[in-house]
Protein backbone atom coordinates (compact mmCIF):
# COMPACT_ATOMS: atom_id res chain seq x y z
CA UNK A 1 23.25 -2.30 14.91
CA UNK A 2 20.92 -4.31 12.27
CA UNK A 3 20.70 -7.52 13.33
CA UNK A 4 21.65 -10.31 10.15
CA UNK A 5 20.33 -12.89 11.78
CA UNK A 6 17.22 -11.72 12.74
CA UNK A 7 16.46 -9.94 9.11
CA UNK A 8 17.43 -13.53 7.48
CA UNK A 9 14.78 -15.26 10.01
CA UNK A 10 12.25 -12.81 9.35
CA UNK A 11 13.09 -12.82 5.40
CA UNK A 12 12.77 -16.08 5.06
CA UNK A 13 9.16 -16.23 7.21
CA UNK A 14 7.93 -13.15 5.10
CA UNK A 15 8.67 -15.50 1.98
CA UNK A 16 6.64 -18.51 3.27
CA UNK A 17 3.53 -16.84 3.93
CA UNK A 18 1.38 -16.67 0.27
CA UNK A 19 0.30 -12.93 -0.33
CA UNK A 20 -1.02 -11.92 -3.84
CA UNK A 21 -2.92 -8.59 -3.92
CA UNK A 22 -6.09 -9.39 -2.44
CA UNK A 23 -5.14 -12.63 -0.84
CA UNK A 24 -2.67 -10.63 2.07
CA UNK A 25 -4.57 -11.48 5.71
CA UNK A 26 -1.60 -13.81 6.97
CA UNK A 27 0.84 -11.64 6.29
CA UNK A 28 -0.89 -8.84 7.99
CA UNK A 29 -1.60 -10.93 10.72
CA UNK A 30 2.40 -12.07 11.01
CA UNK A 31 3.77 -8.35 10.74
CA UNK A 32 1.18 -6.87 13.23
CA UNK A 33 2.44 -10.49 15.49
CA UNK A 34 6.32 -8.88 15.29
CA UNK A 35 5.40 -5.00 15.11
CA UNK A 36 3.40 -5.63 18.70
CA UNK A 37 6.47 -8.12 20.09
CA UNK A 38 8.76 -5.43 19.38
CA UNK A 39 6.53 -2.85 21.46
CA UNK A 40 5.14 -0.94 18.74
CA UNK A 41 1.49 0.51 19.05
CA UNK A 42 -0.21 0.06 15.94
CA UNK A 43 -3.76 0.26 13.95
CA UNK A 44 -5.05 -1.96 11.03
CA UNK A 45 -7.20 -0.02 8.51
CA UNK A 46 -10.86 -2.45 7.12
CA UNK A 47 -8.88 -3.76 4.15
CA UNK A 48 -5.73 -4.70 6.55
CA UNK A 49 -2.92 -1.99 6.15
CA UNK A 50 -0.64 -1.89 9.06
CA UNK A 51 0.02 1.87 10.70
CA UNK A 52 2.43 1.59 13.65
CA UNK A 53 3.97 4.17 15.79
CA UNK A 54 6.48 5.40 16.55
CA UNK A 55 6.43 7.83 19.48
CA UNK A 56 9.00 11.32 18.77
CA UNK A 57 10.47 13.72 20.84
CA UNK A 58 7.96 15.68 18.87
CA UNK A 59 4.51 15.33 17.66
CA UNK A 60 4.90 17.39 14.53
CA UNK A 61 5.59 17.46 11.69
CA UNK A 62 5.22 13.77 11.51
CA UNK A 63 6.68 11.52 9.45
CA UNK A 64 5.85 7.85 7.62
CA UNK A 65 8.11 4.92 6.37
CA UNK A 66 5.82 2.62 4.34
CA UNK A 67 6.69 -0.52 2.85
CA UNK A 68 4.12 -3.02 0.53
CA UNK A 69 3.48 -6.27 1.82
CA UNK A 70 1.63 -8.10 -1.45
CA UNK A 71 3.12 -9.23 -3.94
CA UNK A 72 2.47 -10.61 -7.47
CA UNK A 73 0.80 -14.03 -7.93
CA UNK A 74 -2.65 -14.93 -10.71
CA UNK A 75 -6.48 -16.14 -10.15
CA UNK A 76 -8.57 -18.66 -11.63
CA UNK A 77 -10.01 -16.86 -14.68
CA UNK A 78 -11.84 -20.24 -16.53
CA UNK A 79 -11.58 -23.81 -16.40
CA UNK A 80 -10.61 -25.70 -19.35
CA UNK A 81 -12.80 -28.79 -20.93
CA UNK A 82 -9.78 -30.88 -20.67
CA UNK A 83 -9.12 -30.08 -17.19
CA UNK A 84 -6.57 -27.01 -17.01
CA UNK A 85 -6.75 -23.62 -15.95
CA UNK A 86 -6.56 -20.21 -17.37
CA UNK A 87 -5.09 -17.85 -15.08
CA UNK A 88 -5.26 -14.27 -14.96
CA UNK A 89 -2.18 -12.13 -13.47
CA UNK A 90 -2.01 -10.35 -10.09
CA UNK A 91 -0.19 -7.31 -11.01
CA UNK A 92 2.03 -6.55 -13.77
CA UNK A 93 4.12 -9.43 -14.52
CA UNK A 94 5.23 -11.09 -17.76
CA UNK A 95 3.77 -14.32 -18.70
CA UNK A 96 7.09 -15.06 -19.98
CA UNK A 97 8.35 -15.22 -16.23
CA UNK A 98 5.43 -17.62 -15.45
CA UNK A 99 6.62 -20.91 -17.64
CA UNK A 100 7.51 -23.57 -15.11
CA UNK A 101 6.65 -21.98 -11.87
CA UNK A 102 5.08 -24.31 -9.07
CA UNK A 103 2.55 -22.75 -7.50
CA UNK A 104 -0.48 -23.48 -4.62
CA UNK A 105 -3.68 -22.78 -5.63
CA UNK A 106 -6.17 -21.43 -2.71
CA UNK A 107 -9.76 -22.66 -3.00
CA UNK A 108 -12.86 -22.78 -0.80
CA UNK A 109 -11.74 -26.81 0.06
CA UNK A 110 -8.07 -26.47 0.91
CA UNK A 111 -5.07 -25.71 -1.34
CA UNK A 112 -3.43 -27.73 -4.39
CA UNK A 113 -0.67 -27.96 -5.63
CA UNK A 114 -0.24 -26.90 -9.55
CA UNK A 115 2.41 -26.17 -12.16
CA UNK A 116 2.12 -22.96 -15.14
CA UNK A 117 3.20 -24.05 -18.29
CA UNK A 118 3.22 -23.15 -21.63
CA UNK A 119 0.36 -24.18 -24.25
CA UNK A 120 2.21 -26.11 -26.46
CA UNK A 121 2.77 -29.70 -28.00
CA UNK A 122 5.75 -31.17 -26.20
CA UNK A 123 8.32 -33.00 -27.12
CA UNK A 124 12.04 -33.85 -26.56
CA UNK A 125 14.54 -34.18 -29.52
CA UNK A 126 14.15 -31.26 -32.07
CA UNK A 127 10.62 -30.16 -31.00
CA UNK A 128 10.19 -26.16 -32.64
CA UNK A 129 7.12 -25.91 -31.03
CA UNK A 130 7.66 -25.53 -27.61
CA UNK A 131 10.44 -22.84 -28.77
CA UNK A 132 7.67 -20.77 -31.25
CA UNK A 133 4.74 -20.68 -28.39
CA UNK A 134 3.71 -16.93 -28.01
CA UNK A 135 4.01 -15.28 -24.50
CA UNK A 136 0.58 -14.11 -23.32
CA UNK A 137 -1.20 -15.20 -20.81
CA UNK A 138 -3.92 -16.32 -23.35
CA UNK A 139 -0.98 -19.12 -23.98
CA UNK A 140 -0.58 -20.21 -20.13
CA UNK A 141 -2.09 -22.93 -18.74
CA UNK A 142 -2.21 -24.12 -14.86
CA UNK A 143 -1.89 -27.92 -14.27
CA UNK A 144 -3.22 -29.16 -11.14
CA UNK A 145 -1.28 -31.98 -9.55
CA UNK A 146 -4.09 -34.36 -9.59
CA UNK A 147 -5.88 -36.45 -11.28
CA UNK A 148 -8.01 -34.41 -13.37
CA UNK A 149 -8.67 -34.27 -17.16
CA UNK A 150 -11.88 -32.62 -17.27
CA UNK A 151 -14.10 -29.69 -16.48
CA UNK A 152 -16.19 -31.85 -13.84
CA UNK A 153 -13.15 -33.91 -12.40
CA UNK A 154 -11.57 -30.00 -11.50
CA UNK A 155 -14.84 -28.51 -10.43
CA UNK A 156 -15.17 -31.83 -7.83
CA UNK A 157 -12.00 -30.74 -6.20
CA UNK A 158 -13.92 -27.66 -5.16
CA UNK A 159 -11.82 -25.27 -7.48
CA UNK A 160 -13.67 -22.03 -8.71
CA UNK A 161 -13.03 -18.76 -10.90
CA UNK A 162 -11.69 -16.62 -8.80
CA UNK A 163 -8.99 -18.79 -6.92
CA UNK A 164 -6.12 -17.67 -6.04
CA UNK A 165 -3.04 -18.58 -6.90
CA UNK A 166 0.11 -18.06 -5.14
CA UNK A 167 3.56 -18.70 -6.27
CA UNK A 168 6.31 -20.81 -4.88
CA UNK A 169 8.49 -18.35 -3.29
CA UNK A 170 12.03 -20.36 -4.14
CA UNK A 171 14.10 -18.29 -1.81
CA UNK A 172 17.77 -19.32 -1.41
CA UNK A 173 20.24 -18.00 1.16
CA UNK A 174 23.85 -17.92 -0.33
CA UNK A 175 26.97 -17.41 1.65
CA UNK A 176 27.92 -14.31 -0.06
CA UNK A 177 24.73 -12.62 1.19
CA UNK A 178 22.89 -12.60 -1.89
CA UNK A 179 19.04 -13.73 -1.79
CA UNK A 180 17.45 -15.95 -4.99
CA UNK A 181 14.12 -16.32 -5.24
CA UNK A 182 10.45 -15.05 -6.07
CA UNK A 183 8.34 -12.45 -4.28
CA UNK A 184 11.25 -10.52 -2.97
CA UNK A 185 9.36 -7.75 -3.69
CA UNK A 186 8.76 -6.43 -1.46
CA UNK A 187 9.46 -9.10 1.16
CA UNK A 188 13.01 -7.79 1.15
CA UNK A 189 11.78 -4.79 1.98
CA UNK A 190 9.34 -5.68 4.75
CA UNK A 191 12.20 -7.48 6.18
CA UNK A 192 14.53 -4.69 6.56
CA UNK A 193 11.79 -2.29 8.02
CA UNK A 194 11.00 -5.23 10.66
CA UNK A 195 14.99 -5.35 11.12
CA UNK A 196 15.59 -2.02 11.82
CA UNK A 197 12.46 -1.41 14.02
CA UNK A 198 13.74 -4.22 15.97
CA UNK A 199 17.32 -2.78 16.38
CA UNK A 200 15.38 0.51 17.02
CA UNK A 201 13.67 -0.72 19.78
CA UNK A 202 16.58 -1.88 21.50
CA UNK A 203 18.88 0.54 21.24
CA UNK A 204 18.49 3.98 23.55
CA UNK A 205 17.60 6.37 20.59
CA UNK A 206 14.41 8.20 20.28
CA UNK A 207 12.83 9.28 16.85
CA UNK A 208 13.17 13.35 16.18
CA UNK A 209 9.10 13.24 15.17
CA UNK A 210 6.57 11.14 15.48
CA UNK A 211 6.64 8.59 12.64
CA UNK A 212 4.25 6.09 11.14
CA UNK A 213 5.05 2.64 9.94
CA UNK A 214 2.73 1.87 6.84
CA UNK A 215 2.69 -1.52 5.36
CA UNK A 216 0.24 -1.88 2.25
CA UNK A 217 -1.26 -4.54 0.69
CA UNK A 218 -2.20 -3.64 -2.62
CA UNK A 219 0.96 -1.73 -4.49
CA UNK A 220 1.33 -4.35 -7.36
CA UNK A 221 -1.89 -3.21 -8.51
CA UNK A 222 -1.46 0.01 -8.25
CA UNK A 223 -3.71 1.13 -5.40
CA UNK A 224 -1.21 1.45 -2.27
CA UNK A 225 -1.58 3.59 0.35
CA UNK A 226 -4.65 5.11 0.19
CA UNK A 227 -6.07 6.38 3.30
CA UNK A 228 -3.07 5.06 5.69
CA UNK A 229 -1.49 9.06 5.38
CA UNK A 230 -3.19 11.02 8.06
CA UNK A 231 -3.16 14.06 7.77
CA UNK A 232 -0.29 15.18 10.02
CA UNK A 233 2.18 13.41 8.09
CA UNK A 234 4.47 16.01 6.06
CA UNK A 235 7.10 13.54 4.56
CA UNK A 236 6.39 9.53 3.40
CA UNK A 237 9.61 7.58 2.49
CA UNK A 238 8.85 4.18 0.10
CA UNK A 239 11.03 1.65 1.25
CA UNK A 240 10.75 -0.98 -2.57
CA UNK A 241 12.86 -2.83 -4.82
CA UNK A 242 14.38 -1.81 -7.71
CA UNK A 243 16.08 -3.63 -10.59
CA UNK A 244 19.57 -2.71 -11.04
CA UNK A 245 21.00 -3.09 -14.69
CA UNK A 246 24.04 -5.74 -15.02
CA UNK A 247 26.41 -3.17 -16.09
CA UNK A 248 26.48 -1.40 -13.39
CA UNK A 249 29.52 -2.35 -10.85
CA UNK A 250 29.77 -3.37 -7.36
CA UNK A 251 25.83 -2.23 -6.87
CA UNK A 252 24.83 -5.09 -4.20
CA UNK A 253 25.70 -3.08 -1.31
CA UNK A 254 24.22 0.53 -2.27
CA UNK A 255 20.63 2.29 -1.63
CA UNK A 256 18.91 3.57 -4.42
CA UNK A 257 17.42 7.40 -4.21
CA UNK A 258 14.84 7.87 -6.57
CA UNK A 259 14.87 11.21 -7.82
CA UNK A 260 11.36 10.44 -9.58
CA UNK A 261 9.68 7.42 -12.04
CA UNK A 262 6.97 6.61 -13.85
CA UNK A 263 4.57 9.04 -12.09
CA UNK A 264 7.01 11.89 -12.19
CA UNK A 265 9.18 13.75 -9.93
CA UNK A 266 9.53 13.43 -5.76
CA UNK A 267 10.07 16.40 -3.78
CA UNK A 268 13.39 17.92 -4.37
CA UNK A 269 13.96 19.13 -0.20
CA UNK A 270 13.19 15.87 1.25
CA UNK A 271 15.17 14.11 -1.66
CA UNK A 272 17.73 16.26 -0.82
CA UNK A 273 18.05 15.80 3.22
CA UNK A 274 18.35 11.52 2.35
CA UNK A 275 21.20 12.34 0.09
CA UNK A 276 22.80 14.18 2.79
CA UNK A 277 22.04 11.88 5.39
CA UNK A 278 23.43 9.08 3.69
CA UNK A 279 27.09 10.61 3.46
CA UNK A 280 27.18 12.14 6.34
CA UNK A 281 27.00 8.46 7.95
CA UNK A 282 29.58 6.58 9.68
CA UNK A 283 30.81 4.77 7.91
CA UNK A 284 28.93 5.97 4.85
CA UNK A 285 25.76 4.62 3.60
CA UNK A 286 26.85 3.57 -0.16
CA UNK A 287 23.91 5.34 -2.45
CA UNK A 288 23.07 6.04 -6.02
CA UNK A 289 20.32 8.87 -7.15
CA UNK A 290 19.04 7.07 -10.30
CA UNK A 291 15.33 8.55 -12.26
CA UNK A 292 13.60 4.98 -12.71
CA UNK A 293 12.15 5.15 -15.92
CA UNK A 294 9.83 1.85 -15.29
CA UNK A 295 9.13 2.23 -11.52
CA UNK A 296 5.64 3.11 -9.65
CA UNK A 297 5.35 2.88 -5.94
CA UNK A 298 3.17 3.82 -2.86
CA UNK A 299 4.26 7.36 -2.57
CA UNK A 300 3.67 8.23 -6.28
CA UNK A 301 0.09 6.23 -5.11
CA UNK A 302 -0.41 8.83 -1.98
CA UNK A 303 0.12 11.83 -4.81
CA UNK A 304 -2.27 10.49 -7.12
CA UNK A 305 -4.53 10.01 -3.82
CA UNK A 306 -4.19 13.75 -3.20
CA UNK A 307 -2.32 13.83 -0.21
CA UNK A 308 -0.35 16.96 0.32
CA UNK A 309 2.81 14.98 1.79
CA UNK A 310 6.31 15.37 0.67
CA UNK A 311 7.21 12.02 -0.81
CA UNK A 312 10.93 10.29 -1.81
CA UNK A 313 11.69 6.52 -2.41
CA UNK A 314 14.94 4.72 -1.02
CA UNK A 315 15.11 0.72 -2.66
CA UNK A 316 17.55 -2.00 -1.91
CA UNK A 317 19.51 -3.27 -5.05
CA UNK A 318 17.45 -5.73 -6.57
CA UNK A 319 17.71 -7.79 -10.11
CA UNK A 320 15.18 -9.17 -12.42
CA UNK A 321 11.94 -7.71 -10.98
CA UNK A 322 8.78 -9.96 -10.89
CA UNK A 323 10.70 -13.00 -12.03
CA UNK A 324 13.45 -14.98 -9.87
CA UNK A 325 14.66 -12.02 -8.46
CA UNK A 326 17.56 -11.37 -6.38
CA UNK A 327 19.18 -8.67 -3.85
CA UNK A 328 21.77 -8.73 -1.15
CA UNK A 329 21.66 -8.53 2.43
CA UNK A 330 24.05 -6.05 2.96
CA UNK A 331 21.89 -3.22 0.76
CA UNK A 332 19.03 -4.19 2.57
CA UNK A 333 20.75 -3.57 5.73
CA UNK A 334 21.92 -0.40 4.48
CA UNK A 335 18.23 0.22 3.63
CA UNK A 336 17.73 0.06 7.69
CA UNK A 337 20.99 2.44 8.52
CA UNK A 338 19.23 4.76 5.94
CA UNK A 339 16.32 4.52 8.23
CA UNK A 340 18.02 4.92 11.32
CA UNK A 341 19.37 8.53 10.35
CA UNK A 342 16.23 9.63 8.87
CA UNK A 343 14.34 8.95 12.23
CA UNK A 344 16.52 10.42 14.21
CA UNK A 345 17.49 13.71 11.61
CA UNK A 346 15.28 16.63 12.48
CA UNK A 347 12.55 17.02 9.84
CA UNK A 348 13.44 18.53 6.26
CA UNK A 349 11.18 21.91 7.43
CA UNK A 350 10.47 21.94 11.05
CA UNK A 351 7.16 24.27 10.49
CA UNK A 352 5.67 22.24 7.56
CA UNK A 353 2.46 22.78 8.54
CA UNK A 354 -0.42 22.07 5.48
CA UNK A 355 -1.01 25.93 4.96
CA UNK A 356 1.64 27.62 4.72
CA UNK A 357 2.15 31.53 4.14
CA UNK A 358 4.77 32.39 1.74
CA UNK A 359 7.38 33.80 4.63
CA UNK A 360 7.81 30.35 5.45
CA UNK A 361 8.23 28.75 1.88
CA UNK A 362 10.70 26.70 0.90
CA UNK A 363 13.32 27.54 -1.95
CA UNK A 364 14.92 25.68 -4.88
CA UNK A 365 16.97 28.02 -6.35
CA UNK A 366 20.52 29.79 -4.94
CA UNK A 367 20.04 33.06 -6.71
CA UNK A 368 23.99 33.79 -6.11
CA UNK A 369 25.02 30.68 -8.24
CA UNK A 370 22.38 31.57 -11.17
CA UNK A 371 24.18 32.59 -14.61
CA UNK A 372 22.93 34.77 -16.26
CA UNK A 373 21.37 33.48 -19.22
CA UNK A 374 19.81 36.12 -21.60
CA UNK A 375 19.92 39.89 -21.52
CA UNK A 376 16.32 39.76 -23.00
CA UNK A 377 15.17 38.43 -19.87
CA UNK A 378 14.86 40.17 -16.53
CA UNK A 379 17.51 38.87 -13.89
CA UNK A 380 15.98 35.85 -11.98
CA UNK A 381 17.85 36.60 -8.73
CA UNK A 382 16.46 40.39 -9.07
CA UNK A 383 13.16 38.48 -9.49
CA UNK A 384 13.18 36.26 -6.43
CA UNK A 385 15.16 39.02 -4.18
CA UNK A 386 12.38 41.49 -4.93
CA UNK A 387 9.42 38.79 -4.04
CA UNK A 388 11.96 38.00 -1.00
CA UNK A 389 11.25 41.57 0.24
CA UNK A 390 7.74 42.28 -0.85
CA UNK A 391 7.14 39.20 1.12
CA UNK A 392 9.09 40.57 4.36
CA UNK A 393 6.92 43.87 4.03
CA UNK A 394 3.82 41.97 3.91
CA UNK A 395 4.80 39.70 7.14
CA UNK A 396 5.93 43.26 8.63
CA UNK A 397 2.65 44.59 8.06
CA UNK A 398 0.72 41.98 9.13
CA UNK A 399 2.29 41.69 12.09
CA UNK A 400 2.11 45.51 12.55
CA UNK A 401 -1.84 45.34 12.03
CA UNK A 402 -2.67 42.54 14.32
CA UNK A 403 -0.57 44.35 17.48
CA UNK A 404 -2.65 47.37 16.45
CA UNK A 405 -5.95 45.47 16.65
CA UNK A 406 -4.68 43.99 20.27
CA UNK A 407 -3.71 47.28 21.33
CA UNK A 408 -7.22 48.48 20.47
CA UNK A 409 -9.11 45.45 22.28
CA UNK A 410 -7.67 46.41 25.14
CA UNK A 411 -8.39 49.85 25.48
CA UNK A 412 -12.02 49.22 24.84
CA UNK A 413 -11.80 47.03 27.76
């Protein structure tokens, strides 16, 4: 049972501790704090990724969850003669969602407080130009809550190119389970992992396979996991937001299955075995299978890395990514039950080992439900029940050959 309470408290925690990319050593610090309370073994990588385990009836094929723990915030890229600063973005985000966002701005002396604002001439009664500014972030200015209207009065407060800059998080608990605020990506989403390993913990179940925990700190710029995947890990799930369009009904509850995004497709067999999972719950775990058009997350990161992992995402229903987003507790809690049955499922392919022999490979295709499409063609069932055989021969013969060598050894003994 996912505790509310507890994935509120740790929410809301997650959401006061600043982490831009780059700027993430508190927050690692805070989930490796709960992961070890809970009585999790884990590792931290140079950089500060997070790989906990854990322990399966089984050590193979293992299995990872991983999660991002930075989020989007902007650095000191000049300081202004008259005293503000240009900022430079931390991951892709729209200057137009920066206009009137507090923020605390992290230098060498101690943090200040600031505002990002528009460059325009302001005004109250009929003023066109605040209303015809562009939206770049050539045209976005940082004001620091001081005193300052210089160069030299900003570089006394010990402030520096290369700052960073972290925004206020704004997070608002509603009755109705909803969440308001910024950086909910992917604090949401750290929050139910930490929820469910908690429950986890607690409760009497064991996973089917061993399984990693990864929590990265770089996915808003597009680096991610990197070399958290080691190399026994067959299947990585991303646990991420995802913006869910206002037309769509009653979403607040529901998981998202990605059946691919930006970077392309994830693996149909794992994809599959989530889907499956998910309604064969009790009650049923409420899910979509949506292709995100405008989506990137760690797993399509471990692909590009060349890891040879099977790879599917599962997000909470989220609105207005990178800007005062929102979600609901009750999809991030069936984020957790999602995790729950994929811990305890057996794996997808119990012998994915990373060579493979083509006895053992997977299939896609049903060739009894294929129609029959052309006669110019040959049949594609013909096609895949011949290889089916020639492949049985070859395993038959193999396996023929290597009791012939044993038989041999041992009469030359």
């Amino acid at each position: 049972m996912i505790d509310q309470e507890y994935l509120r408290k740790t929410l809301l925690e997650l959401a006061a501790i600043p982490s831009p990319s780059g700027f993430t050593d508190e927050i690692v610090r805070y989930v490796c704090g709960e992961i070890g309370a809970l009585g999790y073994e884990y590792e931290l990588t140079r950089r500060g990724m997070v790989r906990a385990l854990m322990p399966g009836r089984q050590r193979a094929p293992a299995r990872a969850v991983v999660t991002h723990l930075d989020t989007t915030g902007a650095m000191v890229r000049a300081i202004e003669p008259h005293g503000r600063l240009a900022v430079a973005p931390i991951g892709h985000w729209s200057a137009r969602f920066a206009e009137g966002v507090a923020a605390t701005v992290f230098t060498r002396n101690g943090a200040l407080r600031s505002c990002m604002l528009p460059k325009v001439e302001w005004g109250v009664s009929r003023d066109d130009g605040v209303a015809a500014g562009s939206r770049s972030w050539d045209d976005i200015e940082l004001r620091l809550e001081e005193p300052v209207f210089s160069a030299a009065d900003v570089a006394s407060l010990g402030v520096e190119v290369g700052d960073y800059v972290a925004l206020d998080p704004q997070i608002n608990l509603l009755d109705n389970g909803y969440v308001v605020g910024r950086n909910l990506d992917n604090k949401a989403g750290a929050a139910a992992v930490l929820a469910f390993l908690r429950a986890f913990a607690d409760s009497e179940q064991q996973a089917d396979s061993d399984t990693y925990f990864l929590f990265t700190i770089s996915e808003v710029t597009g680096g991610g996991i990197g070399s958290a995947v080691l190399p026994e890990i067959s299947e990585l799930v991303t646990v991420d937001f995802e913006s869910v369009p206002a037309v769509e009904k009653s979403p607040y509850k529901r998981v998202t299955l990605a059946s691919g995004d930006a970077s392309g497709p994830y693996d149909f067999h794992l994809t599959a075995h989530l889907r499956d999972l998910a309604a064969a719950a009790e009650p049923v775990i409420p899910l979509q299978q949506k292709y995100l058009m405008a989506y990137h997350s760690d797993a399509a990161a471990a692909l590009i890395a060349g890891h040879d992992v099977r790879t599917a995402v599962i997000a909470y229903a989220g609105d207005a990514a990178h800007s005062l987003e929102r979600t609901h507790l009750d999809s991030l809690t069936n984020v957790a039950r999602l995790l729950e049955a994929y811990v305890t499922s057996a794996p997808t392919f119990s012998d994915d080992e990373p060579v493979k022999s083509v006895e053992n490979f997977s299939h896609q295709i049903d060739v009894e439900q294929l129609p029959r499409t052309s006669r110019q063609l040959p049949d594609t069932a013909e096609i895949i029940r011949r290889t089916l055989r020639e492949s049985e021969v070859h395993a038959a013969e193999e396996g023929a050959a290597k009791e012939g060598a044993a038989e041999e050894r041992e009469s030359e003994d």
